[in-house]
N, C-alpha and C. Protein backbone atom coordinates (compact mmCIF):
# COMPACT_ATOMS: atom_id res chain seq x y z
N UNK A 1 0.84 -1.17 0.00
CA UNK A 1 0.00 0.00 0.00
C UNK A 1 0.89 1.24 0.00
N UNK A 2 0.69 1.94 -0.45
CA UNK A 2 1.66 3.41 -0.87
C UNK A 2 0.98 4.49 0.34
N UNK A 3 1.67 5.09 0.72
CA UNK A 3 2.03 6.04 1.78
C UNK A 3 1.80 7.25 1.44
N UNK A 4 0.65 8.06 1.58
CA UNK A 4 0.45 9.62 1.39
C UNK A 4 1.47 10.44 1.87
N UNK A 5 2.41 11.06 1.81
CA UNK A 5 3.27 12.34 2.29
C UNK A 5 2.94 13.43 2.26
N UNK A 6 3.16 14.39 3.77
CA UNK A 6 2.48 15.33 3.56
C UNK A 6 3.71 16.39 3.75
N UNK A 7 3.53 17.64 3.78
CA UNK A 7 4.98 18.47 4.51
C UNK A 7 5.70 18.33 5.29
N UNK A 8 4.58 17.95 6.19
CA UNK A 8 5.28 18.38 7.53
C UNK A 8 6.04 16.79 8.08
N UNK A 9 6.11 15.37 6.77
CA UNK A 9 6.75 14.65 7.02
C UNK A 9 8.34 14.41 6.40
N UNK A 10 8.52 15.97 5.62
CA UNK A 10 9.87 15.59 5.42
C UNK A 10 10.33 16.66 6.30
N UNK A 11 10.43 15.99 7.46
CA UNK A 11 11.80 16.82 8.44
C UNK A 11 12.36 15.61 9.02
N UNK A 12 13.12 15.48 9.92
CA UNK A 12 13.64 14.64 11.03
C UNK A 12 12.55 13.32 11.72
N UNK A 13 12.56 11.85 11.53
CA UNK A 13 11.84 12.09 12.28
C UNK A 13 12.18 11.86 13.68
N UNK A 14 11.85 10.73 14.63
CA UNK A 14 11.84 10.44 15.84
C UNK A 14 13.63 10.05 16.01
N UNK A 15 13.98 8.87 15.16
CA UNK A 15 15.05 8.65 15.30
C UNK A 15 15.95 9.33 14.68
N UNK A 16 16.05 10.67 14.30
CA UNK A 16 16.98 11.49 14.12
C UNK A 16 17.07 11.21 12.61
N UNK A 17 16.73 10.18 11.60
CA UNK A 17 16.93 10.51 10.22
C UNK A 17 16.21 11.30 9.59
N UNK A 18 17.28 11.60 8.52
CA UNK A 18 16.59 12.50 7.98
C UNK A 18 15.61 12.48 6.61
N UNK A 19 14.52 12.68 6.70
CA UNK A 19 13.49 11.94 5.43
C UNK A 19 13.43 12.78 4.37
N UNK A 20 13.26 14.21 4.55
CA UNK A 20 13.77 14.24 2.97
C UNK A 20 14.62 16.30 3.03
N UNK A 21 15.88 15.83 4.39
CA UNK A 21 15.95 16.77 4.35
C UNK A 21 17.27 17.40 3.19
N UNK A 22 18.23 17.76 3.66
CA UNK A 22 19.45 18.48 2.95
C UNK A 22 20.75 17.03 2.84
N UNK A 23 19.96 16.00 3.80
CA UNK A 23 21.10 15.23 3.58
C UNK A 23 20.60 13.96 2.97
N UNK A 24 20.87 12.93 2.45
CA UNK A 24 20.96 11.85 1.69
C UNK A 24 20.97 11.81 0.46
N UNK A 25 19.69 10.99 -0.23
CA UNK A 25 20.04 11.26 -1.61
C UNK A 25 19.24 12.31 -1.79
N UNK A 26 19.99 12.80 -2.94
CA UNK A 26 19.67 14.28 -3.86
C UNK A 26 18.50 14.27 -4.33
N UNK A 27 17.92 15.66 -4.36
CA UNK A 27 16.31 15.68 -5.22
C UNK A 27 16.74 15.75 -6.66
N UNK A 28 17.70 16.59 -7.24
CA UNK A 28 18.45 16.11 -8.44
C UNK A 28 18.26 14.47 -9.09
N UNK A 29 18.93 13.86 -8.50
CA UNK A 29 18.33 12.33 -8.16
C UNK A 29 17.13 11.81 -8.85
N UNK A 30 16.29 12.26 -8.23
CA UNK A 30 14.70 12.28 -7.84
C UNK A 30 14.29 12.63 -9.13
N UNK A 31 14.83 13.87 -9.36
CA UNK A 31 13.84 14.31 -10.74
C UNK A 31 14.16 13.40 -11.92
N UNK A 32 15.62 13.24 -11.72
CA UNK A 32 16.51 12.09 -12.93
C UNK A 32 15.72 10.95 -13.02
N UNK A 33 15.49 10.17 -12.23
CA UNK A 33 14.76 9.07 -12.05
C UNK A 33 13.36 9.01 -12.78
N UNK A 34 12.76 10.11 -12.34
CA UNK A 34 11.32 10.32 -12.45
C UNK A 34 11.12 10.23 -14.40
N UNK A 35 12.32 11.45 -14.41
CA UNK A 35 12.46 11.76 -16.20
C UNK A 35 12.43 10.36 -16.80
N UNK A 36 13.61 9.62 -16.83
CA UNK A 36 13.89 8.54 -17.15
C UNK A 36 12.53 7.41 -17.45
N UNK A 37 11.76 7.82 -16.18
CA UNK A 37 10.32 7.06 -15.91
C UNK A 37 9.31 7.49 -17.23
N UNK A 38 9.53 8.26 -17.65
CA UNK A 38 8.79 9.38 -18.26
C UNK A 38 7.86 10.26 -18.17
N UNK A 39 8.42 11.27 -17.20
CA UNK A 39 7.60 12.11 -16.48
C UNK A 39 8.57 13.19 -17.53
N UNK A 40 7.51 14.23 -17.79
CA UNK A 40 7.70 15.26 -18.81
C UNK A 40 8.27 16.80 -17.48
N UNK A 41 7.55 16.86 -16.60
CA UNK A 41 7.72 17.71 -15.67
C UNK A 41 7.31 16.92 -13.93
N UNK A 42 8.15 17.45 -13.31
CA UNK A 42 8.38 17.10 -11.91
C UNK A 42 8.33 17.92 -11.13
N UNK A 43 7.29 18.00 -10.19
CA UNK A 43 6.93 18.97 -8.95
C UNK A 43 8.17 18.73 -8.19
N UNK A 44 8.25 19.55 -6.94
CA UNK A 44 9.30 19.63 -5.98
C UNK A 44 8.74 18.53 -5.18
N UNK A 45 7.58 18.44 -4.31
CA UNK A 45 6.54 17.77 -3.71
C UNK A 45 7.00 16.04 -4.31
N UNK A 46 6.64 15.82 -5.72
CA UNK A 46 6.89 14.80 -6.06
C UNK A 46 8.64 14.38 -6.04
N UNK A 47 9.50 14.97 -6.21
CA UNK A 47 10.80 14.29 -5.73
C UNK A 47 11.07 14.19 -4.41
N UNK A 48 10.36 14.96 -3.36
CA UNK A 48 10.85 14.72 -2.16
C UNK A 48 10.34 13.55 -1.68
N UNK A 49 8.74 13.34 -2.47
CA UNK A 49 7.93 12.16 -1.62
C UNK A 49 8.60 10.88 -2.23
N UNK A 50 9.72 10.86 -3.72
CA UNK A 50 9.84 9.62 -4.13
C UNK A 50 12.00 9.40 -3.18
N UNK A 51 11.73 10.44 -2.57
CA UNK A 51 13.29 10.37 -1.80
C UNK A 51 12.80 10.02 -0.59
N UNK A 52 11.68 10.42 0.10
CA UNK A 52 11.39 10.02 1.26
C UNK A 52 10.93 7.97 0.73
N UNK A 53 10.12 8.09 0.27
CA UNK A 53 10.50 6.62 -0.13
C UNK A 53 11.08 5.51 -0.53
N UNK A 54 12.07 6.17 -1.36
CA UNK A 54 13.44 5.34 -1.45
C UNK A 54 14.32 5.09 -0.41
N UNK A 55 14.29 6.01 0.54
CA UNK A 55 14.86 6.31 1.92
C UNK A 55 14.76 5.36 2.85
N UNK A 56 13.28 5.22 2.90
CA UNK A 56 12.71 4.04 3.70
C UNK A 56 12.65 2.82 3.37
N UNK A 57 12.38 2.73 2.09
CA UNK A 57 12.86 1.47 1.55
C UNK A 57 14.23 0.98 1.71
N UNK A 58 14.96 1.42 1.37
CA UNK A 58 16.79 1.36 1.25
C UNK A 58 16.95 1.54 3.00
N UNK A 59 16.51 2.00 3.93
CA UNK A 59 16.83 1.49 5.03
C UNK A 59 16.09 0.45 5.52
N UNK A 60 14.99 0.06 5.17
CA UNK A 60 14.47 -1.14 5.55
C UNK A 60 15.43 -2.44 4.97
N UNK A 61 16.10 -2.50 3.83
CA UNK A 61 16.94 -3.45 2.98
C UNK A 61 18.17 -3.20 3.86
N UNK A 62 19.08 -2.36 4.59
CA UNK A 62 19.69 -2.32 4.99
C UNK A 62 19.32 -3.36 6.53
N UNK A 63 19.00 -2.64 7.29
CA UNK A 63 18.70 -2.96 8.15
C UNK A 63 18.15 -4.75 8.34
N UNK A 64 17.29 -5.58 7.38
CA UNK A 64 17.74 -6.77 6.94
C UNK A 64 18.91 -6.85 6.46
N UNK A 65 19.75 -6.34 5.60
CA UNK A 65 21.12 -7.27 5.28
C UNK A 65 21.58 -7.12 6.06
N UNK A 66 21.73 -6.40 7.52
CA UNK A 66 22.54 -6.51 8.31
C UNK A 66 22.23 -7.61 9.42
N UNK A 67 20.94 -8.02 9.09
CA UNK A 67 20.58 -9.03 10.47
C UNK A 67 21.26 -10.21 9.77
N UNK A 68 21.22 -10.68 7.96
CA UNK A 68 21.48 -11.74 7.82
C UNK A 68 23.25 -12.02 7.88
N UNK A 69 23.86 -10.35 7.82
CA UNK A 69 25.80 -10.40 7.73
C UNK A 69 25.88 -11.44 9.42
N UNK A 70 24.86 -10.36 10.58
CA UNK A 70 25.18 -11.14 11.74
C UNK A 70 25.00 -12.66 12.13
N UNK A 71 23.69 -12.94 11.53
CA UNK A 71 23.77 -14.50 11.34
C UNK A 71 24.37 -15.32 10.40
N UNK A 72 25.16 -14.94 9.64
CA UNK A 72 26.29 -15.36 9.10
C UNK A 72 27.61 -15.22 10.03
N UNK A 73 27.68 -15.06 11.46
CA UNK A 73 28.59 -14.53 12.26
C UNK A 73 29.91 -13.47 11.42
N UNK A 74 29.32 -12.38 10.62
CA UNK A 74 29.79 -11.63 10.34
C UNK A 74 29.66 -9.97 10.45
N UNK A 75 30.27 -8.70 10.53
CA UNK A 75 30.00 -7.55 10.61
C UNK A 75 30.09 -6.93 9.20
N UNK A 76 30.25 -7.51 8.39
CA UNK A 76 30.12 -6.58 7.20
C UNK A 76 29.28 -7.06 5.81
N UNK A 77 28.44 -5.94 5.50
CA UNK A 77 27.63 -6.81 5.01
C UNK A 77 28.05 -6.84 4.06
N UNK A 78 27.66 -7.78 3.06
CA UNK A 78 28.00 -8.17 1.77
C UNK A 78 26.79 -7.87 0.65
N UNK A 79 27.12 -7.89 -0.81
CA UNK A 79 26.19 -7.69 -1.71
C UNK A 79 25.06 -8.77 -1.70
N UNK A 80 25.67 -10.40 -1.54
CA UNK A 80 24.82 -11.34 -1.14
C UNK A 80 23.75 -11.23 -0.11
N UNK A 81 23.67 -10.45 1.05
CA UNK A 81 22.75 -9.77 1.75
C UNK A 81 21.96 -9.32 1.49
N UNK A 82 22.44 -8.05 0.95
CA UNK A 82 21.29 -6.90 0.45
C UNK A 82 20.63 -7.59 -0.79
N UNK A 83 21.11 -8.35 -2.12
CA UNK A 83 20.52 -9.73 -2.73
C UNK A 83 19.33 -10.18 -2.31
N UNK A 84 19.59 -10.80 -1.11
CA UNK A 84 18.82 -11.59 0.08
C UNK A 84 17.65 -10.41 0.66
N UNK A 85 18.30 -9.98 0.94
CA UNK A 85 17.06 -8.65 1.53
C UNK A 85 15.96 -8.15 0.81
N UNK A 86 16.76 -8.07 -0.66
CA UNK A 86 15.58 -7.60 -1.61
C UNK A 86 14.54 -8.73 -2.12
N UNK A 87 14.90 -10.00 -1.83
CA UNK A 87 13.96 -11.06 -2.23
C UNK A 87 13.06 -11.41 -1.75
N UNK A 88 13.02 -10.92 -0.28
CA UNK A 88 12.20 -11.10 0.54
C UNK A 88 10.90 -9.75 0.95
């Protein structure tokens, strides 16, 4: 199910990341992507909400490849992980 975004959800949130502020990936990025998609024109609104979602996504994949590096009794994760992460 896809996630409405509103303003006042790209700031900080609870745990200190940042969802779609000055730091991670670029709205530059965002619009590139979108173009590519074939979007003729790109709101501001619409790259922040597809950075706030990539965001969360890509830390949710993180955050699994790192449970499976540790049950592999390892600390670093590997591409085979994040692999693994995305299959699931």
């Amino acid at each position: 199910m896809h996630k409405i975004y509103k303003k006042r959800d790209f700031k900080h949130n609870k745990g200190g990341a940042f969802m779609a502020g000055k730091k991670g990936i670029p709205l530059a990025a965002m619009e590139r992507l979108l173009r590519n998609a074939g979007a003729i024109r790109v709101s501001e609104d619409a790259k922040a909400a597809l950075k706030v979602a990539l965001e969360d996504y890509a830390a949710k994949i993180g955050e699994d490849a790192t449970k499976y590096a540790a049950h592999a009794g390892r600390k670093t994760v590997k591409a085979d992980d994040i692999k693994l992460a995305t299959k699931l």
